[in-house]
Protein backbone atom coordinates (compact mmCIF):
# COMPACT_ATOMS: atom_id res chain seq x y z
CA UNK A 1 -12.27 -11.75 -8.20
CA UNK A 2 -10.80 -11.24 -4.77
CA UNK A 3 -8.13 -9.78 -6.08
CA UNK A 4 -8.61 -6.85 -3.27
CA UNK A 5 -8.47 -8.90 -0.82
CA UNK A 6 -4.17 -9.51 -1.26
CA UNK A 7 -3.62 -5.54 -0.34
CA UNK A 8 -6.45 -5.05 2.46
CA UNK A 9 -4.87 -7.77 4.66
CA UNK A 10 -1.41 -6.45 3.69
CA UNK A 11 -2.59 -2.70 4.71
CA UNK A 12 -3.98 -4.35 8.22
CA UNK A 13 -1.45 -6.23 9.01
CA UNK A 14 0.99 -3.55 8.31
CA UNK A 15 -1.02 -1.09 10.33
CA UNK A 16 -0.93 -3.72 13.87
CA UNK A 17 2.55 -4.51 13.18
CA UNK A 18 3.51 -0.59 13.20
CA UNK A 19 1.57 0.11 16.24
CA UNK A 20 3.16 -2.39 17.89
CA UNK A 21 6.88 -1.63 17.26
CA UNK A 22 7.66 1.81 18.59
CA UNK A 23 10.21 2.32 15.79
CA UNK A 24 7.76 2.90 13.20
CA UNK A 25 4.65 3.70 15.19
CA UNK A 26 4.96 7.76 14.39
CA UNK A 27 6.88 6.95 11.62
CA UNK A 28 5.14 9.51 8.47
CA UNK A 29 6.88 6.69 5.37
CA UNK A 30 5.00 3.76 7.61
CA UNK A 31 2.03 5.96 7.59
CA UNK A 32 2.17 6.46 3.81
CA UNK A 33 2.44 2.46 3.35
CA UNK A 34 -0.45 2.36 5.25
CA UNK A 35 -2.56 4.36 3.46
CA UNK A 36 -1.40 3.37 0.03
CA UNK A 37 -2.52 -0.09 0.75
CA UNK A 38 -5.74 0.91 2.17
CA UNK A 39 -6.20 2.92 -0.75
CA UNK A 40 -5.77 -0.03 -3.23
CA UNK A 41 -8.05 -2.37 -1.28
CA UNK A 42 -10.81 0.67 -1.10
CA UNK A 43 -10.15 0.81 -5.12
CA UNK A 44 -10.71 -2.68 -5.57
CA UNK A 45 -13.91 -2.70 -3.60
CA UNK A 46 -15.07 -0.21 -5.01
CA UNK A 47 -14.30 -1.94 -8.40
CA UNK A 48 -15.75 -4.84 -7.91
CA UNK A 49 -18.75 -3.09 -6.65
CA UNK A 50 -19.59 -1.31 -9.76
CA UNK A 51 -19.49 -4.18 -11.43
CA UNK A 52 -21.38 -6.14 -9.00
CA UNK A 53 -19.19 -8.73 -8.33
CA UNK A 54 -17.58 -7.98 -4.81
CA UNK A 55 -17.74 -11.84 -3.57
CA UNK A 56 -17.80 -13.91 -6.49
CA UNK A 57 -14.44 -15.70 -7.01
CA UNK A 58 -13.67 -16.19 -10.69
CA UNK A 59 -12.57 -19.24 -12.15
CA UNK A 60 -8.96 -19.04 -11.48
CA UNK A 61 -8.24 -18.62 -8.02
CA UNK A 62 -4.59 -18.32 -8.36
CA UNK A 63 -4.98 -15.59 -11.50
CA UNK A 64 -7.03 -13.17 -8.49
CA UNK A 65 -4.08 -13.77 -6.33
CA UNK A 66 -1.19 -13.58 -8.34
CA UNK A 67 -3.09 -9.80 -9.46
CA UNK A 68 -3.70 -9.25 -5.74
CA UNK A 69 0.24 -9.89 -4.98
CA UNK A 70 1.01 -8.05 -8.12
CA UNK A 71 -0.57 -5.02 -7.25
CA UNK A 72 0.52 -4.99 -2.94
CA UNK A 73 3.72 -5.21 -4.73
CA UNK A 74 3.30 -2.58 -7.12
CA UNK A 75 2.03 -0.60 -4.07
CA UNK A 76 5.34 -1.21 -1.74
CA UNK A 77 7.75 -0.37 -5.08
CA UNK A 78 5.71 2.88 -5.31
CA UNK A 79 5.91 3.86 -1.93
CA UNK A 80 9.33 2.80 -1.70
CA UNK A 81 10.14 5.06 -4.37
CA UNK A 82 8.08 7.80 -2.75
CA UNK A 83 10.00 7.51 0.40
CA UNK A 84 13.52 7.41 -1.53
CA UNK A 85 12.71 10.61 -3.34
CA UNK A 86 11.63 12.10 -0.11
CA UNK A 87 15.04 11.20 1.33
CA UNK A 88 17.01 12.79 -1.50
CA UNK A 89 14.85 16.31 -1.04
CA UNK A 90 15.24 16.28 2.75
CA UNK A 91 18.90 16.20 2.07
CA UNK A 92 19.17 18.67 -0.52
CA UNK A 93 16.96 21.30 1.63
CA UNK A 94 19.25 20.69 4.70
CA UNK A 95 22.36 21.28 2.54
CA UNK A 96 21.07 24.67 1.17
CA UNK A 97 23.46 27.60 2.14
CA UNK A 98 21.43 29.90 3.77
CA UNK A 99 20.68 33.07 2.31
């Protein structure tokens, strides 16, 4: 049951890589990754807490981390749609005749 463990190391190593490139170091859609990730390692912690099995590691290793990949990658396709959708209502505000 490490499943968690898949989206905290993404959301860290995500966080050093943008604070070491300067292209997405103030960058507010990096930031969102960022937090997005954190968030689903804090849920799964907090999971696994409740029902008190934060370090156990269940029978099928590969099962915890295909569901850890599953849901980093659920997380990027969210915030990738976030980001798009974003986009598209930047543009429409800046194309708004003003009145």
């Amino acid at each position: 049951m490490v499943c968690y463990v898949i989206p905290a190391v993404a959301a860290i190593i995500h966080y050093v890589l943008r604070k070491k490139h300067k292209t997405g170091k103030n960058s507010l859609a990096h930031s969102w990754l960022t937090l997005l990730l954190s968030g689903g390692a804090i849920f799964g912690i907090v999971d696994h807490l409740w029902n008190g099995e934060l370090f156990l590691i269940g029978e099928n290793l590969g099962i915890d981390i295909l569901l850890g990949i599953t849901i980093t990658t659920v997380t990027i396709a969210s915030w990738a749609i976030i980001v798009l959708i974003s986009q598209f209502n930047e543009k429409e505000i800046t194309t708004l005749p003003n009145s």
